[in-house]
C-alpha atoms as a PDB file:
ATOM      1  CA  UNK A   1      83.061 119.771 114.330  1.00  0.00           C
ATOM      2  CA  UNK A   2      84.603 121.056 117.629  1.00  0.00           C
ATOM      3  CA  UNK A   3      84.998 125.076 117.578  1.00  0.00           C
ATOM      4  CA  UNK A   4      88.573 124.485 118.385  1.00  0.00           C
ATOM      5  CA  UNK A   5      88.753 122.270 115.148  1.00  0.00           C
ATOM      6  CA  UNK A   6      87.142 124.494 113.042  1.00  0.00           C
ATOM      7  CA  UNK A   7      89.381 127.763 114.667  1.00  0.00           C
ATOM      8  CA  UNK A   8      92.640 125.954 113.771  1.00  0.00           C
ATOM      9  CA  UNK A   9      91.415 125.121 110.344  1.00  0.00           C
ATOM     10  CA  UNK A  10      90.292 129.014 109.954  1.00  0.00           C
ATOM     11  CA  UNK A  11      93.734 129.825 111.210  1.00  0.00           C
ATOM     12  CA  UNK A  12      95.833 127.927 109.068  1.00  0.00           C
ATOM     13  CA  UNK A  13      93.714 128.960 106.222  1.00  0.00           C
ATOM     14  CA  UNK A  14      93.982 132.637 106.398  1.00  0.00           C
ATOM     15  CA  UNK A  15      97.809 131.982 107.481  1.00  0.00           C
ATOM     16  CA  UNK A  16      97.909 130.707 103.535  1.00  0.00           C
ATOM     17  CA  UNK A  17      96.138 133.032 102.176  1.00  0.00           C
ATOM     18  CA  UNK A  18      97.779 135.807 103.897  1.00  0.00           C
ATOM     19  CA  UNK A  19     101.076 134.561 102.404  1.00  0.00           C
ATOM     20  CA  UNK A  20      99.466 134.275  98.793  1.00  0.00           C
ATOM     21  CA  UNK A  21     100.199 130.391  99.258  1.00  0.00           C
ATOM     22  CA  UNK A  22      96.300 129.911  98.106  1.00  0.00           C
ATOM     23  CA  UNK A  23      94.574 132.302  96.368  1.00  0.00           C
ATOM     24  CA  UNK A  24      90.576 132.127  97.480  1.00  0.00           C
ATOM     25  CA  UNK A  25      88.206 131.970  95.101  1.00  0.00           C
ATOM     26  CA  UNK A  26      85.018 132.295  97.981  1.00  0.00           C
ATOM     27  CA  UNK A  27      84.169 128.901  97.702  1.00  0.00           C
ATOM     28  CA  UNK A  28      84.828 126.629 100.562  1.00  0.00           C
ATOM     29  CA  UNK A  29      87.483 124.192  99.042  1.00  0.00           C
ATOM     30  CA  UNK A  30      88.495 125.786  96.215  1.00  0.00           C
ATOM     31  CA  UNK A  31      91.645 127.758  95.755  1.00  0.00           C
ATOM     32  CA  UNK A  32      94.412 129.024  93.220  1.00  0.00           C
ATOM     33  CA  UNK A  33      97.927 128.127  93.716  1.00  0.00           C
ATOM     34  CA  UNK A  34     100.614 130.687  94.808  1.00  0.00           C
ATOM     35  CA  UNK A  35     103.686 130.778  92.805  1.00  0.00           C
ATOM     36  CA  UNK A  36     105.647 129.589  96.142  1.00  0.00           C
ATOM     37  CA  UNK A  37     103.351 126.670  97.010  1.00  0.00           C
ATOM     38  CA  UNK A  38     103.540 125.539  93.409  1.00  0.00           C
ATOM     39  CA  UNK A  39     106.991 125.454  93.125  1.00  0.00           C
ATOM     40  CA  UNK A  40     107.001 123.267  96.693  1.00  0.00           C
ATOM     41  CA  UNK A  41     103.931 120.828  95.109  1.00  0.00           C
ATOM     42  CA  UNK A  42     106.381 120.807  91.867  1.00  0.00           C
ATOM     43  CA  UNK A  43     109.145 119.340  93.886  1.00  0.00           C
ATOM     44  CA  UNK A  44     107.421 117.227  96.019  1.00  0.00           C
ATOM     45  CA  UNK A  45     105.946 115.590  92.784  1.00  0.00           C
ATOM     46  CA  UNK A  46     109.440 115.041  91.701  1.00  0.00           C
ATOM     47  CA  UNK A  47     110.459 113.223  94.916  1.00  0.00           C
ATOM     48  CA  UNK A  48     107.785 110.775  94.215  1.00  0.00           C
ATOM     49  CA  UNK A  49     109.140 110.122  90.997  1.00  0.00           C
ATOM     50  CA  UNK A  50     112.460 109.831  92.167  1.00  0.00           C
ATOM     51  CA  UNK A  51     111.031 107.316  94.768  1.00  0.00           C
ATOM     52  CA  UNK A  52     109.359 105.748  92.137  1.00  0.00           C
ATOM     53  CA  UNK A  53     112.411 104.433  90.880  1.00  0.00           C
ATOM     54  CA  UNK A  54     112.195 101.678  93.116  1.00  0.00           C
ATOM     55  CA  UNK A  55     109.523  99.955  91.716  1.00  0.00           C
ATOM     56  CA  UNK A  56     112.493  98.299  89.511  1.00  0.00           C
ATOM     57  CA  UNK A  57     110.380  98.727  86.389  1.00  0.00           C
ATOM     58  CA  UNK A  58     109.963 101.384  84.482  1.00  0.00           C
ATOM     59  CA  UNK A  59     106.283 102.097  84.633  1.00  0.00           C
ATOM     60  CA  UNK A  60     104.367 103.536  81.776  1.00  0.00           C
ATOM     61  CA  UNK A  61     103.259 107.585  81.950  1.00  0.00           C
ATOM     62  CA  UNK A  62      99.938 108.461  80.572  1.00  0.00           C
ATOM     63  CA  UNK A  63      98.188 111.500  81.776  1.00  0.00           C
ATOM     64  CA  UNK A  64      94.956 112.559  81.483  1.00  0.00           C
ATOM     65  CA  UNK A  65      92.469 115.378  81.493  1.00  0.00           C
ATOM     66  CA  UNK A  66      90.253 116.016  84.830  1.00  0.00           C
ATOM     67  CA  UNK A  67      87.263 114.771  82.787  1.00  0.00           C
ATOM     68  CA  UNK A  68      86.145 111.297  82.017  1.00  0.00           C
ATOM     69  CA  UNK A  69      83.282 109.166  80.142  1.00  0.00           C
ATOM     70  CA  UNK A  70      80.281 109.631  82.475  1.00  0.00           C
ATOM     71  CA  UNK A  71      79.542 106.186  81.212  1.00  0.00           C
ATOM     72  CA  UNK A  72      83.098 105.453  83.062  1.00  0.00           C
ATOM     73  CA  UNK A  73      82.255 106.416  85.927  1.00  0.00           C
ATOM     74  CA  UNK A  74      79.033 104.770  85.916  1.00  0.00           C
ATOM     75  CA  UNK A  75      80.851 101.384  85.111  1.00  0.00           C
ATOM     76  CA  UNK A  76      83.178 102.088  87.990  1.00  0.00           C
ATOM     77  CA  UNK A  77      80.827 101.702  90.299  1.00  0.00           C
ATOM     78  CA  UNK A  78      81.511 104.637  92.110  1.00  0.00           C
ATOM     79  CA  UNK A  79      77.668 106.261  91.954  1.00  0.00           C
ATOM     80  CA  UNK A  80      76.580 103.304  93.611  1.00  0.00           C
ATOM     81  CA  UNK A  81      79.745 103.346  96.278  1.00  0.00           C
ATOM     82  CA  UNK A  82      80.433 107.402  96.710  1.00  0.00           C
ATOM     83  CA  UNK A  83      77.524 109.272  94.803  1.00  0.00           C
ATOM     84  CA  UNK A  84      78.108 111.906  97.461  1.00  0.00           C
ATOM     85  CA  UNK A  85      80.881 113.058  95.927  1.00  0.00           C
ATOM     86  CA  UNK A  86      80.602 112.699  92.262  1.00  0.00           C
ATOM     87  CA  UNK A  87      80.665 115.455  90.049  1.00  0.00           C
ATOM     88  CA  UNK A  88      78.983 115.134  86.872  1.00  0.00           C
ATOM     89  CA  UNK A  89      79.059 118.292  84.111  1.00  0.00           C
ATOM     90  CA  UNK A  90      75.711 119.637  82.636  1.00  0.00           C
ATOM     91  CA  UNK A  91      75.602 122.103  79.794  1.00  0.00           C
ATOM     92  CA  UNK A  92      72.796 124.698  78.461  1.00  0.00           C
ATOM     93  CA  UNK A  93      71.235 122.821  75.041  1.00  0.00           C
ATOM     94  CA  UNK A  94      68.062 124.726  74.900  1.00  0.00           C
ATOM     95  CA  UNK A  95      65.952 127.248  72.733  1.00  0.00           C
ATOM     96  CA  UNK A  96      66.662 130.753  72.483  1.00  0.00           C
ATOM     97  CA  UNK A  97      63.230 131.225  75.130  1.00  0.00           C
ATOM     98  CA  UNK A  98      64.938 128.559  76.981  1.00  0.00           C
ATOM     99  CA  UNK A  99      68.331 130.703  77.494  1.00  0.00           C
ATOM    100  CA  UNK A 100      66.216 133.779  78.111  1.00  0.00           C
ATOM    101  CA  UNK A 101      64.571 131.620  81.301  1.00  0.00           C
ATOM    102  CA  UNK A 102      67.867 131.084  82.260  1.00  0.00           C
ATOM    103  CA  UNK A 103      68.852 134.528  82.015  1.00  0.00           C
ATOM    104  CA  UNK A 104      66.560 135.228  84.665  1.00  0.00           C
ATOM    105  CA  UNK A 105      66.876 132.883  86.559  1.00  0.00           C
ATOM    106  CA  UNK A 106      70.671 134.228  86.983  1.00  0.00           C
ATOM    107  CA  UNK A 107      70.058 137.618  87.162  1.00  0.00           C
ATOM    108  CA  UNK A 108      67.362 136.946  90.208  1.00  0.00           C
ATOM    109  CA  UNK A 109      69.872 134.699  91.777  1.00  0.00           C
ATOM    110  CA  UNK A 110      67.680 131.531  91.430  1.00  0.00           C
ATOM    111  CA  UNK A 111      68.645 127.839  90.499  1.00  0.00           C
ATOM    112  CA  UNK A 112      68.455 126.522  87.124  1.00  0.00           C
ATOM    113  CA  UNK A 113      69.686 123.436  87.004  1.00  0.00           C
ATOM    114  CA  UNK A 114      66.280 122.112  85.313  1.00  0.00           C
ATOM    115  CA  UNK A 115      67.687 124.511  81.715  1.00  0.00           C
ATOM    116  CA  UNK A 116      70.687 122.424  81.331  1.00  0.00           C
ATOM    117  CA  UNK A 117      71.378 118.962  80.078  1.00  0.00           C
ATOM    118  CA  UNK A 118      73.297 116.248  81.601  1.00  0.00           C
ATOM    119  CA  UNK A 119      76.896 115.767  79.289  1.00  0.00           C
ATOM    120  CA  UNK A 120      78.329 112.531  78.094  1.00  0.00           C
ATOM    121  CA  UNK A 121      81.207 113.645  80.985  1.00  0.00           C
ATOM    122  CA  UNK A 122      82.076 113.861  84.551  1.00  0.00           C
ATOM    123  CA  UNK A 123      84.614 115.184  86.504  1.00  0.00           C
ATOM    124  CA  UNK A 124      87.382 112.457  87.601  1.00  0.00           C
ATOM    125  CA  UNK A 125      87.326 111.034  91.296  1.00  0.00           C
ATOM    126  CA  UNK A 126      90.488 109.589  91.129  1.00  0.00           C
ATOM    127  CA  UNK A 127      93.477 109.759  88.896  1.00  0.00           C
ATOM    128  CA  UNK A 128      93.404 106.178  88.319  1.00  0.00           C
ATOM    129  CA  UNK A 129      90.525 105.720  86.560  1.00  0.00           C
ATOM    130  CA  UNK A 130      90.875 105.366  83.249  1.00  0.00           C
ATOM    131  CA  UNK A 131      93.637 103.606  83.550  1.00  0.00           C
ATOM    132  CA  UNK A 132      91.820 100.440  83.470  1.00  0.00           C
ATOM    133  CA  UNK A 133      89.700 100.430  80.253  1.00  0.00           C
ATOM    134  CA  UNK A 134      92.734 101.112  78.426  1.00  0.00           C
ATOM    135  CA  UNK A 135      94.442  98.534  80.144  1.00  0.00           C
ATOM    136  CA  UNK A 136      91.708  96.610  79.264  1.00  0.00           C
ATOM    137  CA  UNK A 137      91.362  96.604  75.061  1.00  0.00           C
ATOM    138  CA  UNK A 138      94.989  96.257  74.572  1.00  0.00           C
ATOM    139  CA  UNK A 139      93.769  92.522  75.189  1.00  0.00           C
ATOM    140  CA  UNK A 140      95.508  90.039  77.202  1.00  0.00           C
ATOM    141  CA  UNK A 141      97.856  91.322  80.455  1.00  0.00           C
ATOM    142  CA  UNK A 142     101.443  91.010  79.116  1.00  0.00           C
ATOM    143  CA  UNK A 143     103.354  88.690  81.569  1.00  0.00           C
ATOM    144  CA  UNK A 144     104.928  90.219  84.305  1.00  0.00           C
ATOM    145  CA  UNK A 145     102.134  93.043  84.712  1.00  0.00           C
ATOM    146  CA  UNK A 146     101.793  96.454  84.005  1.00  0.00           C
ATOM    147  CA  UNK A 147     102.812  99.478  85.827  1.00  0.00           C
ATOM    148  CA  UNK A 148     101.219 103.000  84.962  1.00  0.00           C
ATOM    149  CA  UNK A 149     102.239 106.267  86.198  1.00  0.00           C
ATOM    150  CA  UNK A 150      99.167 108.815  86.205  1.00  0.00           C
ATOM    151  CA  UNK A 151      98.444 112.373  87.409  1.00  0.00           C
ATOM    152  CA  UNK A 152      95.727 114.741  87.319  1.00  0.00           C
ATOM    153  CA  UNK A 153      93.237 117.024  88.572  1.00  0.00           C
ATOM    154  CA  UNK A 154      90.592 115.172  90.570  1.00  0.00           C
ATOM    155  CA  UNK A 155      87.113 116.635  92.071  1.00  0.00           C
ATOM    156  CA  UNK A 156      85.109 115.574  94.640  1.00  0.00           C
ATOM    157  CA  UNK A 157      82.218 117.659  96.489  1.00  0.00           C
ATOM    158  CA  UNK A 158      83.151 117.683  99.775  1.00  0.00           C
ATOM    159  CA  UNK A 159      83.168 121.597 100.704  1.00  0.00           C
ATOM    160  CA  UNK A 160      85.101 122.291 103.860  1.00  0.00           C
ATOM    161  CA  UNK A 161      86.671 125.287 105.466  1.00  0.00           C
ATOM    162  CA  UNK A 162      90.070 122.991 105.485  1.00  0.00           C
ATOM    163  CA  UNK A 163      92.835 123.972 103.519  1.00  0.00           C
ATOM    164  CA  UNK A 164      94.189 120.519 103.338  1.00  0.00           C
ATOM    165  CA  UNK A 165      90.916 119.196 102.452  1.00  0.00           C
ATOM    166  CA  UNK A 166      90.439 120.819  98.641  1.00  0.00           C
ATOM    167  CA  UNK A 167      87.348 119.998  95.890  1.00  0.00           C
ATOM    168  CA  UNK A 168      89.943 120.025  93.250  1.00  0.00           C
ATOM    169  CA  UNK A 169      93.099 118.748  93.803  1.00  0.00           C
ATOM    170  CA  UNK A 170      95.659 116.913  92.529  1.00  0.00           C
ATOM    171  CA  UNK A 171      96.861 113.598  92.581  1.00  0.00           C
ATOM    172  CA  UNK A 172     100.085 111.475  91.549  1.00  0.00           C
ATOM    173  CA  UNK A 173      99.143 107.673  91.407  1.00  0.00           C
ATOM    174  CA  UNK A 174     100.936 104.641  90.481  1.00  0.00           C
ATOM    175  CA  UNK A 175      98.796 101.767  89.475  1.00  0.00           C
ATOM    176  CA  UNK A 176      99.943  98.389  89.409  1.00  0.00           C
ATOM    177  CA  UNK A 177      97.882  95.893  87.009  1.00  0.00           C
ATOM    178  CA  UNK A 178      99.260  92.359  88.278  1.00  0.00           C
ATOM    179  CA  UNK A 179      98.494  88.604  87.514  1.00  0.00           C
ATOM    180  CA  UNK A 180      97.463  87.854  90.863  1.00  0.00           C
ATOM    181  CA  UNK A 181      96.887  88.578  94.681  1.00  0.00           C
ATOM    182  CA  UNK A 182     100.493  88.395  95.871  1.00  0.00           C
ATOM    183  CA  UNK A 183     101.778  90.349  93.415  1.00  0.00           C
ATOM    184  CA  UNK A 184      98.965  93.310  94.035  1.00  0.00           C
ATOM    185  CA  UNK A 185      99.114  92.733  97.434  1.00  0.00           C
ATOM    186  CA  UNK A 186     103.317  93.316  97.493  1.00  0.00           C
ATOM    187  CA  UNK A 187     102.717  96.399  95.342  1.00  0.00           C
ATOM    188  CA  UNK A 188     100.540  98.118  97.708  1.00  0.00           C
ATOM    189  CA  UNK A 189     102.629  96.688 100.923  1.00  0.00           C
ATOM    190  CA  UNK A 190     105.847  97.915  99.371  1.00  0.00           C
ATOM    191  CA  UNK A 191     104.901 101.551  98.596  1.00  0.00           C
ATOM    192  CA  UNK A 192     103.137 101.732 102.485  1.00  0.00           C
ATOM    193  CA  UNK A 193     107.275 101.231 103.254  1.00  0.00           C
ATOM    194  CA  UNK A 194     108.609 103.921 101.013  1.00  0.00           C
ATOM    195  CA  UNK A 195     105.993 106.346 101.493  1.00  0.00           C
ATOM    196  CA  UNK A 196     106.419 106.770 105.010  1.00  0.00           C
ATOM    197  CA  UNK A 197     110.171 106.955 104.537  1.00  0.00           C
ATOM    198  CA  UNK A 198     109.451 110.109 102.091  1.00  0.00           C
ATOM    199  CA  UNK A 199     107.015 111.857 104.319  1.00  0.00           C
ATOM    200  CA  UNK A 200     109.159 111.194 107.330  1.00  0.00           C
ATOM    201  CA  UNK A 201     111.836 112.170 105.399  1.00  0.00           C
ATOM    202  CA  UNK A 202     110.782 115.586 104.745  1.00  0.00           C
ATOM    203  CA  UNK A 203     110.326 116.189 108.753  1.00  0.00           C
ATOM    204  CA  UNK A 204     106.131 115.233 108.798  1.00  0.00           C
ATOM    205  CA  UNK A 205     104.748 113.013 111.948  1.00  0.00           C
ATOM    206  CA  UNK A 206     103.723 110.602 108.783  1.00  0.00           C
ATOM    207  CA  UNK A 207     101.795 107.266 110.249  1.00  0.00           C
ATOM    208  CA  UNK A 208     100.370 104.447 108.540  1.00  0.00           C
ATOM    209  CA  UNK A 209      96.672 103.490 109.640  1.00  0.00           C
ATOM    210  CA  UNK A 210      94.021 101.383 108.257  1.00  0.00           C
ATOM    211  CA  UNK A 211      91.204 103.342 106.713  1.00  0.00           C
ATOM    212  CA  UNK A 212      88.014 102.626 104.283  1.00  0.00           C
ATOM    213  CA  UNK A 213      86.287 104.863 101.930  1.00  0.00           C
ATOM    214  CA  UNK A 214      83.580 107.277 102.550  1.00  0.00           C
ATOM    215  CA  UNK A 215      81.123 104.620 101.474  1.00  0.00           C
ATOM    216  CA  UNK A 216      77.078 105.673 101.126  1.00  0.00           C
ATOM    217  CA  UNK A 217      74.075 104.753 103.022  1.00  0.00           C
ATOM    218  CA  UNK A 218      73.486 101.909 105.439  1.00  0.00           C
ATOM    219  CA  UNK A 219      75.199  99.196 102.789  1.00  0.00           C
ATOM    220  CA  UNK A 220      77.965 101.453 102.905  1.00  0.00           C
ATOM    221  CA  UNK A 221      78.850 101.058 106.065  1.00  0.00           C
ATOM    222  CA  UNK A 222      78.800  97.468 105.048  1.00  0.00           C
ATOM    223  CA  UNK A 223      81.421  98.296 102.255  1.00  0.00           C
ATOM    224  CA  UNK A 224      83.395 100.360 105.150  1.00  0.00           C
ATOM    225  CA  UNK A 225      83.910  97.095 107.241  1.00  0.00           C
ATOM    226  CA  UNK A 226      84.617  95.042 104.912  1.00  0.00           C
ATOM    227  CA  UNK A 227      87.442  97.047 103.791  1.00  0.00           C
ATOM    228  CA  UNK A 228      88.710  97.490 106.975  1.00  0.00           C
ATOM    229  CA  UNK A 229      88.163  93.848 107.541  1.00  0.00           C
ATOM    230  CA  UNK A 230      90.332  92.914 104.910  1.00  0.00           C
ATOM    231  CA  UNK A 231      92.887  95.257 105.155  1.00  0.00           C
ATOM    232  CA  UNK A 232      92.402  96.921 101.528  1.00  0.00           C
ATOM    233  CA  UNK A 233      93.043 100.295 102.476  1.00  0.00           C
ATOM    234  CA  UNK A 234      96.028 101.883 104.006  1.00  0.00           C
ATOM    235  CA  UNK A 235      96.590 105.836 104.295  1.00  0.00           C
ATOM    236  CA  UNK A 236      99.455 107.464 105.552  1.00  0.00           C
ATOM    237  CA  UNK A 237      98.607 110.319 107.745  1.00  0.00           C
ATOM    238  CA  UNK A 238      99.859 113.368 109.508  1.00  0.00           C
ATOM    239  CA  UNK A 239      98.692 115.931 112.065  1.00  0.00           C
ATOM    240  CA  UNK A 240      97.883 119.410 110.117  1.00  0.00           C
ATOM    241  CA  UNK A 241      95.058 120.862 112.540  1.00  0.00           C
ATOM    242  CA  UNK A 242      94.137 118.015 114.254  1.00  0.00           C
ATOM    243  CA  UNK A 243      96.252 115.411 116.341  1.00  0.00           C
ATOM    244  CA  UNK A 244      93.593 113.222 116.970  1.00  0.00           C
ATOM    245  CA  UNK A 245      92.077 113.386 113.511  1.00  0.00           C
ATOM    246  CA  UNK A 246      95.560 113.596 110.801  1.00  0.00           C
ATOM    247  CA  UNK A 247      94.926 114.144 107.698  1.00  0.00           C
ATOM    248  CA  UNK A 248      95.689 111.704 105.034  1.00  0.00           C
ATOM    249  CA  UNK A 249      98.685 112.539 102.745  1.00  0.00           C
ATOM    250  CA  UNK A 250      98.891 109.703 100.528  1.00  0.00           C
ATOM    251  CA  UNK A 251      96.769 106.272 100.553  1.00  0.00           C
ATOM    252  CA  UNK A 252      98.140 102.490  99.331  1.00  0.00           C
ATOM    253  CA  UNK A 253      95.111 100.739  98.425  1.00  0.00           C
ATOM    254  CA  UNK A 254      94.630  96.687  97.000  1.00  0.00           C
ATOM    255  CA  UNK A 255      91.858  96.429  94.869  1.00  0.00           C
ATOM    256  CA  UNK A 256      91.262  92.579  94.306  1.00  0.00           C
ATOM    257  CA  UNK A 257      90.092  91.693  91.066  1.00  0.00           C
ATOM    258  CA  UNK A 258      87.333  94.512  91.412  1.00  0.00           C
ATOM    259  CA  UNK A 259      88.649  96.336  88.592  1.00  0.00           C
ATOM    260  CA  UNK A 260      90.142  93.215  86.905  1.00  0.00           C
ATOM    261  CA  UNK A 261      86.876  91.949  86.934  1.00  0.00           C
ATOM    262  CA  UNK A 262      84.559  95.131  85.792  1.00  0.00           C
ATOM    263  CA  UNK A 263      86.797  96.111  83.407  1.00  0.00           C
ATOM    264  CA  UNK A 264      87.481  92.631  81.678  1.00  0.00           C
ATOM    265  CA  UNK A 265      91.683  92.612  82.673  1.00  0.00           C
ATOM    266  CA  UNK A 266      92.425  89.224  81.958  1.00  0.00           C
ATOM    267  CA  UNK A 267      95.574  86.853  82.009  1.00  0.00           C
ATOM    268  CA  UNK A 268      96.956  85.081  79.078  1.00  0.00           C
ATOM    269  CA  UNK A 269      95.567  82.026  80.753  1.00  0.00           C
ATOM    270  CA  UNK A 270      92.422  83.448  80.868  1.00  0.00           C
ATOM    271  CA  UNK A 271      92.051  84.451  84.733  1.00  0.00           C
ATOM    272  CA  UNK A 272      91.045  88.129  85.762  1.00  0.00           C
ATOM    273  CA  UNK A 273      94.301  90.691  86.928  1.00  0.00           C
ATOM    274  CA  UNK A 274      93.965  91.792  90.130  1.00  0.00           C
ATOM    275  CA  UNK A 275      95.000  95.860  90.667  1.00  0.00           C
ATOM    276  CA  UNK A 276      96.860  97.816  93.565  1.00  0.00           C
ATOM    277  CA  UNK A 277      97.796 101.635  93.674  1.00  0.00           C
ATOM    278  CA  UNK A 278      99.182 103.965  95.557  1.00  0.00           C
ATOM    279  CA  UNK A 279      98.511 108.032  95.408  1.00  0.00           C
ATOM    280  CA  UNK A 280     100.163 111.240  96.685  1.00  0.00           C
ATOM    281  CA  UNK A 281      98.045 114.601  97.284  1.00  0.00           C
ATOM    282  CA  UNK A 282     100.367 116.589  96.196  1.00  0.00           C
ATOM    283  CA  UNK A 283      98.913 119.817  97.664  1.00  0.00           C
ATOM    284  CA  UNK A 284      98.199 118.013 101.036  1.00  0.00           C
ATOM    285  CA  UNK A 285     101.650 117.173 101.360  1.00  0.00           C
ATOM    286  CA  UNK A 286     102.695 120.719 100.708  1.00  0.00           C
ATOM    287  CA  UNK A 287     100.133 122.187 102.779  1.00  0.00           C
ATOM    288  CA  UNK A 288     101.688 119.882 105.539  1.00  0.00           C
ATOM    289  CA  UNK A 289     105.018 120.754 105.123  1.00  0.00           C
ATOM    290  CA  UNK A 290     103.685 124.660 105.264  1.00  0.00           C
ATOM    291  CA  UNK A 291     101.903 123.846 108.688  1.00  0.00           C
ATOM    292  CA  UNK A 292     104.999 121.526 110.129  1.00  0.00           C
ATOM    293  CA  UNK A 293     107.916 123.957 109.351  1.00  0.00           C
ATOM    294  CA  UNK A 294     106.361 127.724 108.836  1.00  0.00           C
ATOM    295  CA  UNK A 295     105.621 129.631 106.017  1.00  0.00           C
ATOM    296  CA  UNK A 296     109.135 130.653 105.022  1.00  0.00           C
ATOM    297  CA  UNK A 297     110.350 128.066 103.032  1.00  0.00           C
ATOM    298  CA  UNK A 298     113.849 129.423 103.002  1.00  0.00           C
ATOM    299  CA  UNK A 299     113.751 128.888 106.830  1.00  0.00           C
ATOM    300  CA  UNK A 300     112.742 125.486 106.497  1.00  0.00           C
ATOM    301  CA  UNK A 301     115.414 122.699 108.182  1.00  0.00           C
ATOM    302  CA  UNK A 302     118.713 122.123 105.664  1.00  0.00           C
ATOM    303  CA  UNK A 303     117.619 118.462 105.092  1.00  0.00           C
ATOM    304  CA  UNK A 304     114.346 119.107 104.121  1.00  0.00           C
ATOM    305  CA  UNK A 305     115.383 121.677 101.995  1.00  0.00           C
ATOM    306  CA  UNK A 306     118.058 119.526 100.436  1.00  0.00           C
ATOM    307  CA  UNK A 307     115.592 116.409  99.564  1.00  0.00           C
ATOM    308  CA  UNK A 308     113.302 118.530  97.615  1.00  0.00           C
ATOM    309  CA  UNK A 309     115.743 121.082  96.087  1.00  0.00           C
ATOM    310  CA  UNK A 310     118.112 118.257  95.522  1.00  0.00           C
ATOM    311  CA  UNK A 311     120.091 118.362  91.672  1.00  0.00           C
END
């Protein structure tokens, strides 16, 4: 990372902090939420929904804690995909000479990971998730599809001294389950439209660009091309402290009949559902419109103002 990089990332950071936007916790990547910023990520959420709307169908809300089946996430694939990011949740279930090891091992500020015990949970990578096993046993995919509005908490280890780049965050998805390729594919190609009409329209330098995941190890990179190859993988991005490196604010993603296929989504006629969605970061969105028009919201241009305080 370039000094200049890291000095505007430093910048903006303590600019948030300063104005109790984010409230540090003195961990890289992890932060409270202000009661301004919240109010802003509250109202961006609700433009979403409002854009939503345009789906035409009136998709089905389930929300979720930021927790999940470890055995989920190990059916998901994701270990084998992003195990650099996982976070899985381990508990003390020891003897009382076990918890006074562990004692001392806190008290002399020294690791002790070994005194704890892997839990039937993990922390969830993306909202969308567990969407798909409940999708899934309700049997065979009603015609037309399904449409499923989720939002939650997600985690993923990537400490950084970024404001826009958080451990937890949160994010709004809408996941289309759909009988085939075209439809998936016009789910994902559709929202690409409207999102960058909603960023744009709240005054951010929004762009579309291909992108891939932050696949693992040399078959990773594999993973990476492919995705790129086949254009699975579309985030919208702005500029927040880089120009040449935006950050993404929102990603439109076609999943094939990966999760179809894992998860058992089947038609009535017996073929596998292929799966497209489409997620906001709600605080990198806010955090963008923070960096883009100042830190006095009440200074912030009349239009802007008027799409996200709108009645």
């Amino acid at each position: 990372m370039s000094d200049d990089l890291l000095n505007a990332q430093n910048d903006l950071a303590r600019a948030l902090v300063e104005a109790r936007l984010l409230l540090p916790s003195g961990v890289p990547g992890l932060f409270g939420r202000g009661t301004v910023l919240e109010d802003v990520i509250e109202r961006i959420d609700a433009l979403v929904v409002r854009t939503a709307e345009g789906d035409g169908a009136r998709a089905e809300r389930w929300r979720f804690p930021p927790i999940l089946p470890r055995a989920l996430l190990e059916k998901s694939e994701y270990l084998s995909a992003m195990p650099q990011l996982a976070g899985s949740v381990h508990a003390f279930d020891g003897t009382v000479q076990d918890h006074q090891k562990l004692l001392a091992r806190v008290h002399g500020g020294e690791d002790y990971g070994d005194l704890q015990k892997q839990t039937d949970v993990a922390l969830v990578p993306a909202a969308c998730y567990p969407v798909y096993p409940i999708v899934a046993s309700d049997g065979p995919l009603r015609e037309g599809g399904r449409l499923v509005d989720v939002f939650s908490y997600c985690f993923r280890h990537e400490p950084s001294p970024d404001p826009a780049r958080l451990q937890s965050f949160r994010m709004h998805e809408y996941v289309r389950i759909a009988p085939d390729a075209d439809d998936a594919r016009a789910f994902r190609d559709g929202w690409i439209d409207r999102g960058l009409l909603l960023l744009r329209g709240l005054g951010l330098a929004a762009e579309r660009a291909p992108a891939n995941d932050p696949f693992f190890g040399r078959a990773g990179k594999l993973l990476a091309v492919n995705q790129r190859d086949q254009e699975l993988k579309f985030e919208l991005v702005c500029p927040i402290t880089s120009a040449e490196k935006p950050t993404a604010l929102a990603s439109a993603n076609y999943h094939q009949d990966h999760f179809g296929s894992l998860f058992g989504i089947k038609n009535a006629d017996g073929t596998t559902a292929h799966t497209a969605c489409v997620g906001f970061g709600v605080e990198r969105v806010a955090i963008a419109l923070f960096k883009t028009h100042g830190i006095d919201v009440a200074a912030w241009p009349v239009d802007v103002r008027a799409r996200l305080w709108a009645p």
